[in-house]
Every structure is written in structure tokens, then in C-alpha cells.
PDB file of N, CA and C in Angstrom:
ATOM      1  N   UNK A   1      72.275  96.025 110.786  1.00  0.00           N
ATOM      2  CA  UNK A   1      73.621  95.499 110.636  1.00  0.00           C
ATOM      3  C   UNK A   1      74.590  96.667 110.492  1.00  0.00           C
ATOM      4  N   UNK A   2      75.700  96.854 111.618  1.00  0.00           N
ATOM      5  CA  UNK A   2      76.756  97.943 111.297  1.00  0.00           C
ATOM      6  C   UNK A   2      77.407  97.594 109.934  1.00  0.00           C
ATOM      7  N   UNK A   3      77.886  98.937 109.497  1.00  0.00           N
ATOM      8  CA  UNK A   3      78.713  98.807 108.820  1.00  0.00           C
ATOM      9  C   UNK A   3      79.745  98.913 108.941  1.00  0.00           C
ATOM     10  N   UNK A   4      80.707  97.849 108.669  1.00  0.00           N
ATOM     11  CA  UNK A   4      82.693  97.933 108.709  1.00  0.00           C
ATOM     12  C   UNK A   4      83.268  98.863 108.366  1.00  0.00           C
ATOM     13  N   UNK A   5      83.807  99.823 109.438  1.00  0.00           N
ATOM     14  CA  UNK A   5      85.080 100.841 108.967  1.00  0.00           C
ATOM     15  C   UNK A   5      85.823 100.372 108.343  1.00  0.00           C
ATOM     16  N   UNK A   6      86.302 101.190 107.255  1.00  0.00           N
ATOM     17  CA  UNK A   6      87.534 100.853 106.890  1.00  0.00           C
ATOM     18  C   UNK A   6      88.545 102.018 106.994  1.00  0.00           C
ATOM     19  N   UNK A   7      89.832 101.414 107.591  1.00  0.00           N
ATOM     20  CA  UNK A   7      90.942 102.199 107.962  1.00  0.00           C
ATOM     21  C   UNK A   7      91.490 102.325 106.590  1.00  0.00           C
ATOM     22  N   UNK A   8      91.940 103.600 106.525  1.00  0.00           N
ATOM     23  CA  UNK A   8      93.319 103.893 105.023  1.00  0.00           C
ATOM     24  C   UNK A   8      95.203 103.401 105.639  1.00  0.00           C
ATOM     25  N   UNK A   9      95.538 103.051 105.107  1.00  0.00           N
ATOM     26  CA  UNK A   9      97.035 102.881 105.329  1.00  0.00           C
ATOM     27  C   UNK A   9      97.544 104.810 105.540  1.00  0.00           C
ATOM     28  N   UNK A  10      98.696 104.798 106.776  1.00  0.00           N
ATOM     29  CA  UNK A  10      99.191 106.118 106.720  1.00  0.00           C
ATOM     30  C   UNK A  10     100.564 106.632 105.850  1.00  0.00           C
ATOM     31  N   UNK A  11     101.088 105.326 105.768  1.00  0.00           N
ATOM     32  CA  UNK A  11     102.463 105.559 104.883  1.00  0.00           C
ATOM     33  C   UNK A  11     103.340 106.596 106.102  1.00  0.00           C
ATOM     34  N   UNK A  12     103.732 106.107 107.276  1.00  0.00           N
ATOM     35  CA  UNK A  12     103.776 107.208 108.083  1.00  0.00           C
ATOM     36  C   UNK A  12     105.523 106.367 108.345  1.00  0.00           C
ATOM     37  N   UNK A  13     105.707 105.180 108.130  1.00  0.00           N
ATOM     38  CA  UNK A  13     107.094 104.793 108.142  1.00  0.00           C
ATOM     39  C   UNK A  13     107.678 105.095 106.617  1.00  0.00           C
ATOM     40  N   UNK A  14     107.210 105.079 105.527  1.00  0.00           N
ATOM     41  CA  UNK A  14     107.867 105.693 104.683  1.00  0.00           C
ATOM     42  C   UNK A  14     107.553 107.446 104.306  1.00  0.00           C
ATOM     43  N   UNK A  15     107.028 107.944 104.650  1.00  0.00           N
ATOM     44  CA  UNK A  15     106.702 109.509 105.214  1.00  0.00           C
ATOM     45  C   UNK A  15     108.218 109.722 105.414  1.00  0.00           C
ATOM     46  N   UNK A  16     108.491 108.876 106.965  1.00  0.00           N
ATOM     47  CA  UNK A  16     109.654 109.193 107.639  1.00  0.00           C
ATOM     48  C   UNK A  16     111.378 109.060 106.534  1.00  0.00           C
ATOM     49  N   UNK A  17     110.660 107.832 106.213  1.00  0.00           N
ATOM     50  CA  UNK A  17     112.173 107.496 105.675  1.00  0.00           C
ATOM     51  C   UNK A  17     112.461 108.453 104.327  1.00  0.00           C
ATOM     52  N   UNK A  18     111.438 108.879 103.800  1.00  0.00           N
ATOM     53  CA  UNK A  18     111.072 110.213 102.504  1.00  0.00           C
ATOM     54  C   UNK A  18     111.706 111.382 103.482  1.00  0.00           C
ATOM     55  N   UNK A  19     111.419 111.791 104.799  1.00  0.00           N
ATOM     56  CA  UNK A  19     112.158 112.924 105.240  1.00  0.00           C
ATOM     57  C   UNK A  19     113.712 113.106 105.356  1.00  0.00           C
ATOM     58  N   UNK A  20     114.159 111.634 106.168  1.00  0.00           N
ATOM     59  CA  UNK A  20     115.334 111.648 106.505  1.00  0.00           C
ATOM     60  C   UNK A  20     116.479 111.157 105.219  1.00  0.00           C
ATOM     61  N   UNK A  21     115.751 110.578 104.150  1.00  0.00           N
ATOM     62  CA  UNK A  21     116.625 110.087 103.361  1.00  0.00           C
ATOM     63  C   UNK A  21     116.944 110.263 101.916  1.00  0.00           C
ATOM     64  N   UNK A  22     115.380 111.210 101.196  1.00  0.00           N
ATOM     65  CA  UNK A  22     115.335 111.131  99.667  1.00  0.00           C
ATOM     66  C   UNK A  22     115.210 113.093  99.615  1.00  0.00           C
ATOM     67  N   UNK A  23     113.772 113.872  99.832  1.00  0.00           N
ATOM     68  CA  UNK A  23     113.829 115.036  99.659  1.00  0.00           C
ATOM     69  C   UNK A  23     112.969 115.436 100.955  1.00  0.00           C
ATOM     70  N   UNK A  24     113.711 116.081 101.604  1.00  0.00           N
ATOM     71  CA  UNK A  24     113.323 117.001 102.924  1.00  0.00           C
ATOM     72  C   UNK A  24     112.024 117.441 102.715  1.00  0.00           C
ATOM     73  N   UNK A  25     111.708 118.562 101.940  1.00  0.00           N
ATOM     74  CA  UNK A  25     110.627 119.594 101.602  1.00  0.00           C
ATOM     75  C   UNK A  25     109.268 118.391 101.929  1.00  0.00           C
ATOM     76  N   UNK A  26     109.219 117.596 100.350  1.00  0.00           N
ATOM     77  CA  UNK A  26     108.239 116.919 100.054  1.00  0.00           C
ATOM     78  C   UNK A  26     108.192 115.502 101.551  1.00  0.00           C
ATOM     79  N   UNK A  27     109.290 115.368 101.883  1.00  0.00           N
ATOM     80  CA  UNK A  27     109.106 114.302 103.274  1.00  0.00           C
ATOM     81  C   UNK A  27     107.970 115.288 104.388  1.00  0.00           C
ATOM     82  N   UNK A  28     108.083 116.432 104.885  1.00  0.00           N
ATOM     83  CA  UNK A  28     107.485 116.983 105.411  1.00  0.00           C
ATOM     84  C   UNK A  28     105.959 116.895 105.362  1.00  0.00           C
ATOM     85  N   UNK A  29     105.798 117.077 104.114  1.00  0.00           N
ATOM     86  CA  UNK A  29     104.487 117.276 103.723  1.00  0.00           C
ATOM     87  C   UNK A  29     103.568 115.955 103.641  1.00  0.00           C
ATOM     88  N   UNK A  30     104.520 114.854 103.425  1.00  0.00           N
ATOM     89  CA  UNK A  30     104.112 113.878 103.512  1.00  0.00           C
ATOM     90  C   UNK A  30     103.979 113.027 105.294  1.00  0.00           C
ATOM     91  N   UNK A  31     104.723 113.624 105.610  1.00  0.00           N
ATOM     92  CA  UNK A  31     104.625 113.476 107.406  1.00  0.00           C
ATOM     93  C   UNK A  31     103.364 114.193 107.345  1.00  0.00           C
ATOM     94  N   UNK A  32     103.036 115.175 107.642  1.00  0.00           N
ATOM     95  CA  UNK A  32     101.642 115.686 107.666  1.00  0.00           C
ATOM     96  C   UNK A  32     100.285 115.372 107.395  1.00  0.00           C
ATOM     97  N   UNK A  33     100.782 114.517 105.781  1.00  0.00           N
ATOM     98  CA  UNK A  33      99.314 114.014 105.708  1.00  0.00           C
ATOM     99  C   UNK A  33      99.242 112.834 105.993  1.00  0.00           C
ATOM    100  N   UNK A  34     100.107 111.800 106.495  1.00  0.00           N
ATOM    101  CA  UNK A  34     100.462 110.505 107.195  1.00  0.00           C
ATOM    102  C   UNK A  34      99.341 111.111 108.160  1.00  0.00           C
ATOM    103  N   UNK A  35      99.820 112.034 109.185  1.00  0.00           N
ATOM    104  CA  UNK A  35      99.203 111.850 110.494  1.00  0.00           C
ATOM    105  C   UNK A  35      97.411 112.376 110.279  1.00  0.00           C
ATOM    106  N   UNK A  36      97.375 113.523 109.078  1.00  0.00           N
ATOM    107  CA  UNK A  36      95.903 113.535 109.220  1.00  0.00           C
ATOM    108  C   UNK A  36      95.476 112.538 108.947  1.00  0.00           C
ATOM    109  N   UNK A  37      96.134 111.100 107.862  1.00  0.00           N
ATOM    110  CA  UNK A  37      95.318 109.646 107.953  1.00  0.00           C
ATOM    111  C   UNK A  37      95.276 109.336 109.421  1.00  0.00           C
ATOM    112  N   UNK A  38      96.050 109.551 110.274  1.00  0.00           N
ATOM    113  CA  UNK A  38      95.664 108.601 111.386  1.00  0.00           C
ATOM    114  C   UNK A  38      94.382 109.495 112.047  1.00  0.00           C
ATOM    115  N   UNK A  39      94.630 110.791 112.065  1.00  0.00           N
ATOM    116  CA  UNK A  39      93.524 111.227 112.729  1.00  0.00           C
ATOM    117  C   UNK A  39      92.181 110.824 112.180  1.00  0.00           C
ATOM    118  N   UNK A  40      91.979 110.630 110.905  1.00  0.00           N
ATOM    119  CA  UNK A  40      90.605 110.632 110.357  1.00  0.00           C
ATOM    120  C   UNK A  40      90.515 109.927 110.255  1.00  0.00           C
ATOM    121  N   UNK A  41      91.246 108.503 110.377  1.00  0.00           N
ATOM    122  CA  UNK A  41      91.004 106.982 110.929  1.00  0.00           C
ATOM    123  C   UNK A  41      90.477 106.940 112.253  1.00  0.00           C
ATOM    124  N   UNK A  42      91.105 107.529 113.044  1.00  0.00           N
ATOM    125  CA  UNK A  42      90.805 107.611 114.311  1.00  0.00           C
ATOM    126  C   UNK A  42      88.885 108.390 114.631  1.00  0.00           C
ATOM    127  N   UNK A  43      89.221 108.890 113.791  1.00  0.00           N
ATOM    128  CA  UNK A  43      87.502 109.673 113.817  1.00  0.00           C
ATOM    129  C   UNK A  43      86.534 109.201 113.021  1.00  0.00           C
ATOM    130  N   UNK A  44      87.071 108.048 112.044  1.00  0.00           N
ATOM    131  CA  UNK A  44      85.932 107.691 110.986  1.00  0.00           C
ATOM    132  C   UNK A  44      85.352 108.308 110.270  1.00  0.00           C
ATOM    133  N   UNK A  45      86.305 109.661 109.932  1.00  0.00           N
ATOM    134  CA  UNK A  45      86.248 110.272 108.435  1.00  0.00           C
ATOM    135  C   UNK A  45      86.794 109.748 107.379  1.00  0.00           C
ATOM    136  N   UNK A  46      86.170 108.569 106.804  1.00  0.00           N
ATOM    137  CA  UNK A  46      86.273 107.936 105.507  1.00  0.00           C
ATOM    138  C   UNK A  46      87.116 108.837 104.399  1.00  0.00           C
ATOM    139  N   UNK A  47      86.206 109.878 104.107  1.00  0.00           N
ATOM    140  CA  UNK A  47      86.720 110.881 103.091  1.00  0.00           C
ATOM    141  C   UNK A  47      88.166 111.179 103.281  1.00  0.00           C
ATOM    142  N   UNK A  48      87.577 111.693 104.242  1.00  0.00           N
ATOM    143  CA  UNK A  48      89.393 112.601 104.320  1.00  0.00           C
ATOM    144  C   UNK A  48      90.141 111.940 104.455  1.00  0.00           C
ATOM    145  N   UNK A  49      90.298 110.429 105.361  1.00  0.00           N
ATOM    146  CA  UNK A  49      91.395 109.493 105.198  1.00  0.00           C
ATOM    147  C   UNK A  49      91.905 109.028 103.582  1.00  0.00           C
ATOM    148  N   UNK A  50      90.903 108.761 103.289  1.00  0.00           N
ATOM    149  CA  UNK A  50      91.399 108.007 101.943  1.00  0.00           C
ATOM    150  C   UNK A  50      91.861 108.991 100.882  1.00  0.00           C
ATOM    151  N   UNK A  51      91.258 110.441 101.280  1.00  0.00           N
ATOM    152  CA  UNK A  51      92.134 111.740 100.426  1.00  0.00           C
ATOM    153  C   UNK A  51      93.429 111.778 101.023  1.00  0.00           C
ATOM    154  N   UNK A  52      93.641 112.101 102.264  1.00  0.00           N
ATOM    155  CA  UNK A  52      94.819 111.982 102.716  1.00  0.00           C
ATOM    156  C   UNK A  52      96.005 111.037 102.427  1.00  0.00           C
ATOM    157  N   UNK A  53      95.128 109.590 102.726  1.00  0.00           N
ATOM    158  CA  UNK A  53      96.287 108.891 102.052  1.00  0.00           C
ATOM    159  C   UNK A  53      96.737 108.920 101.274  1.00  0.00           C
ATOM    160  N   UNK A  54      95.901 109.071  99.727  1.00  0.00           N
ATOM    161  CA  UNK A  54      96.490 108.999  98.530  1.00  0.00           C
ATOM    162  C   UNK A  54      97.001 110.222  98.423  1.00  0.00           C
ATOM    163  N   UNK A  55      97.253 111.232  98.989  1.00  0.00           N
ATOM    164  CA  UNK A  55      98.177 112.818  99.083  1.00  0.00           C
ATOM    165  C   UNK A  55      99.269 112.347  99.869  1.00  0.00           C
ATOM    166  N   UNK A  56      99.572 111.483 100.982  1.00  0.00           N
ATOM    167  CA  UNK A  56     100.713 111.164 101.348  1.00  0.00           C
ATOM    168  C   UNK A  56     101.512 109.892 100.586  1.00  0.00           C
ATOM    169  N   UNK A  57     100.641 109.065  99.951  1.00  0.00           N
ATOM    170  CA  UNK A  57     101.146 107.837  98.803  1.00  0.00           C
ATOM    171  C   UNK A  57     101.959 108.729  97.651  1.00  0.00           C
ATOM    172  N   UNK A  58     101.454 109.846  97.135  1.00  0.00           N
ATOM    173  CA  UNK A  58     102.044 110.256  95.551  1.00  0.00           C
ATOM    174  C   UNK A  58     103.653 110.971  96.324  1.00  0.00           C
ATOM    175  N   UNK A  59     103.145 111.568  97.897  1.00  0.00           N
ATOM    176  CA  UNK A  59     103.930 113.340  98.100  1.00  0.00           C
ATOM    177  C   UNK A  59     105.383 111.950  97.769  1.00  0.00           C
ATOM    178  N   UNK A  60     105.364 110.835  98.979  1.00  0.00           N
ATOM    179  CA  UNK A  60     106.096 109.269  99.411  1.00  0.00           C
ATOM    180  C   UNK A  60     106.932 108.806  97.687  1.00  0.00           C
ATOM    181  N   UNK A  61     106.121 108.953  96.767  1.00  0.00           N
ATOM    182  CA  UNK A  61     107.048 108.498  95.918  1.00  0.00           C
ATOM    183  C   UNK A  61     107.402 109.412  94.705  1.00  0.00           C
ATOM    184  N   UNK A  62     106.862 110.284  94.857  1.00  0.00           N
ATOM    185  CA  UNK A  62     107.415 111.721  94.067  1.00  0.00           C
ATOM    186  C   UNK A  62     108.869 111.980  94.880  1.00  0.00           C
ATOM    187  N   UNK A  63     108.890 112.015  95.416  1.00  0.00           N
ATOM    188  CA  UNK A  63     109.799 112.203  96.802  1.00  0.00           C
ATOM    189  C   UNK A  63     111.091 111.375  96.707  1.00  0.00           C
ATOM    190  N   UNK A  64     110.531 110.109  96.395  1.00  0.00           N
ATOM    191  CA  UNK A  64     111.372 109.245  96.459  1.00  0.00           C
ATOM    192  C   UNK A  64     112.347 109.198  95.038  1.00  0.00           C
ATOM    193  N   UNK A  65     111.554 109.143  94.044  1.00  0.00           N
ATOM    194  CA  UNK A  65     112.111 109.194  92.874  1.00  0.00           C
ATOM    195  C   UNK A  65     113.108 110.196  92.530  1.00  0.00           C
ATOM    196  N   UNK A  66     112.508 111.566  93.377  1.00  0.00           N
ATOM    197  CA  UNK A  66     113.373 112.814  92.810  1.00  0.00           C
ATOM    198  C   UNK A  66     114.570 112.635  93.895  1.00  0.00           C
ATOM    199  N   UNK A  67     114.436 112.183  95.092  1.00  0.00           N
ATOM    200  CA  UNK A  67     115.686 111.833  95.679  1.00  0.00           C
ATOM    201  C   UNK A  67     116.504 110.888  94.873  1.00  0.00           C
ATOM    202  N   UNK A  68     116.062 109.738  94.457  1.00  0.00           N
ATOM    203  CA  UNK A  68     117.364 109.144  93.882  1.00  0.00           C
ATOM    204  C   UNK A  68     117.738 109.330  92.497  1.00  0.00           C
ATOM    205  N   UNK A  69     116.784 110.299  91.959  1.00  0.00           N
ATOM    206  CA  UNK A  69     117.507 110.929  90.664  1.00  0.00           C
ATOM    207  C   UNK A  69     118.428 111.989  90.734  1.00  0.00           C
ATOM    208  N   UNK A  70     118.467 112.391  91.889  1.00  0.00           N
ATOM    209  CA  UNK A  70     119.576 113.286  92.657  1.00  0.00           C
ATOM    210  C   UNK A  70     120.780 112.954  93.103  1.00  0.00           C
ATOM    211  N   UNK A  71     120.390 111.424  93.621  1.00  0.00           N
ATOM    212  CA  UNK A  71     122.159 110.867  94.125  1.00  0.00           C
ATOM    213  C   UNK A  71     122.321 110.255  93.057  1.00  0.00           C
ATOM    214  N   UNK A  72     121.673 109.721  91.637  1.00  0.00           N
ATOM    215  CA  UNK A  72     122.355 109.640  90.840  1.00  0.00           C
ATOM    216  C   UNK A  72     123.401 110.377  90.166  1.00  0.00           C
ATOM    217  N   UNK A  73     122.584 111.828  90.107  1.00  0.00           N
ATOM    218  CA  UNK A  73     122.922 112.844  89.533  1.00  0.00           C
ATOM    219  C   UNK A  73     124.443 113.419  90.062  1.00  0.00           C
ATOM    220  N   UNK A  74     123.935 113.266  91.547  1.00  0.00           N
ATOM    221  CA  UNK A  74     125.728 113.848  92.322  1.00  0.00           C
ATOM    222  C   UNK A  74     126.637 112.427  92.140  1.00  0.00           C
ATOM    223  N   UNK A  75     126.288 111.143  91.762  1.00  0.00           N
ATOM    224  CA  UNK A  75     127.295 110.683  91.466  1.00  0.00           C
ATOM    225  C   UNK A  75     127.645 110.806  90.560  1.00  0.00           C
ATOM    226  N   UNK A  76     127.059 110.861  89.170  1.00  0.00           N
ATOM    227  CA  UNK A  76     127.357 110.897  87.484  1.00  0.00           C
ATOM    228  C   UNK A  76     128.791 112.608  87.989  1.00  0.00           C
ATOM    229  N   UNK A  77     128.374 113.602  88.563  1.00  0.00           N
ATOM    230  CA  UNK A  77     129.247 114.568  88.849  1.00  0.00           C
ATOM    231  C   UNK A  77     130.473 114.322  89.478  1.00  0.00           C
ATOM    232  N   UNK A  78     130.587 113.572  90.742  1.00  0.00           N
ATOM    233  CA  UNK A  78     131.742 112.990  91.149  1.00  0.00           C
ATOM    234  C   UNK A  78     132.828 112.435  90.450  1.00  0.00           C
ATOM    235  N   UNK A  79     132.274 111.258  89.786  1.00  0.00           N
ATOM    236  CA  UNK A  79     132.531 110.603  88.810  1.00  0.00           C
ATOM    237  C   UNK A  79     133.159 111.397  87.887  1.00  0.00           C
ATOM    238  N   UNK A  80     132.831 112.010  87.117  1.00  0.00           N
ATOM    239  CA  UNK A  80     133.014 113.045  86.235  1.00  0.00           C
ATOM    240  C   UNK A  80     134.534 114.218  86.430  1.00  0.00           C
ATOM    241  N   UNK A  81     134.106 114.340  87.690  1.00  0.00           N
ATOM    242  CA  UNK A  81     134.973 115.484  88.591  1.00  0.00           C
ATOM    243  C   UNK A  81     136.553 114.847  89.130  1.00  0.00           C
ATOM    244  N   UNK A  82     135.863 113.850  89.404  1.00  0.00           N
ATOM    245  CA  UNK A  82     137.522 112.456  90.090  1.00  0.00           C
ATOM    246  C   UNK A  82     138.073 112.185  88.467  1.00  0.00           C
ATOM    247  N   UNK A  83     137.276 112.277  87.025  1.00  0.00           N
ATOM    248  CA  UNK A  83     138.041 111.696  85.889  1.00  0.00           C
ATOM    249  C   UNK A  83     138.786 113.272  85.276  1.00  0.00           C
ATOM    250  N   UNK A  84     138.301 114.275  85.635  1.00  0.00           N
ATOM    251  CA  UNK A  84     138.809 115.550  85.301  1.00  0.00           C
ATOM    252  C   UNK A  84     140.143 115.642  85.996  1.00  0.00           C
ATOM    253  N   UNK A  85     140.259 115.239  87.612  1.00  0.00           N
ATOM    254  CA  UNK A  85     141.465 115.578  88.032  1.00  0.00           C
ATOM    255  C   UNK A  85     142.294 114.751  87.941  1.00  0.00           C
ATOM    256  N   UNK A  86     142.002 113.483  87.300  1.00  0.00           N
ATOM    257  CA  UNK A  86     143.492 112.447  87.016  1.00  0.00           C
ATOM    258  C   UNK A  86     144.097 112.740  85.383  1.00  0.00           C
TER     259      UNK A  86
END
């Protein structure tokens, strides 16, 4: 009886949206290991997919968090900056 592959998720649409929208650096890195999930899906390296993924799952919301603690941050400054000049 074969046994069932199992594919890892790539996180490769939020990879993207981590590059273009929260922190550049860490989006990158997370593009990267998106695609080694697909490759080692594609090859039925168990291991390395499911390492990979969970290295592109944390890079995806480390990423994410420190991006919007950032546009918080430049708004709390704006804010701040627009009440200084009135």
C-alpha cells in the first residue's frame, strides 16, 4: 500500500503581500522559502518542505507585525507633528 504525500502549504501569496506591503528585507526571505516549499513539494522532500514552510509561516508574520507596528508608529508621529504645527 503507497503511502500519501503530503504537500506543506507555501504561504507564497502572503510571502508576496509581506514584500510589497509590511517589511521588504524579511518579505524577501520569505519569498525564498515559499518557493523552496514548492520545490520540495514538488520532489517529495517531506523534511525540507515542512522546515521550509514553517521558516516562511514565522519570516510571513514577524514581518507582518513589525510592518504594522511601523505604520502605526509613523502615524502616532504625523499626528503628533500636524498637532505641533497648529
Amino acid at each position: 500500500m503507497p503511502s500519501p504525500q503530503s504537500t506543506y502549504p507555501s504561504y507564497l501569496a502572503l510571502s508576496i503581500f509581506n514584500l510589497l506591503c509590511c517589511c521588504f528585507p524579511l518579505g524577501i526571505a520569505a519569498v525564498i522559502y515559499s518557493c523552496q516549499v514548492d520545490n520540495a513539494n514538488s520532489l517529495g522532500n517531506v523534511n525540507l518542505a515542512a522546515k521550509a514552510s514553517r521558516t516562511a509561516r514565522l519570516l510571513n508574520i514577524v514581518g507582518i507585525v513589525l510592518g504594522v507596528i511601523l505604520i502605526i508608529v509613523l502615524v502616532v508621529i504625523y499626528v503628533v507633528a500636524l498637532k505641533e504645527i497648529q
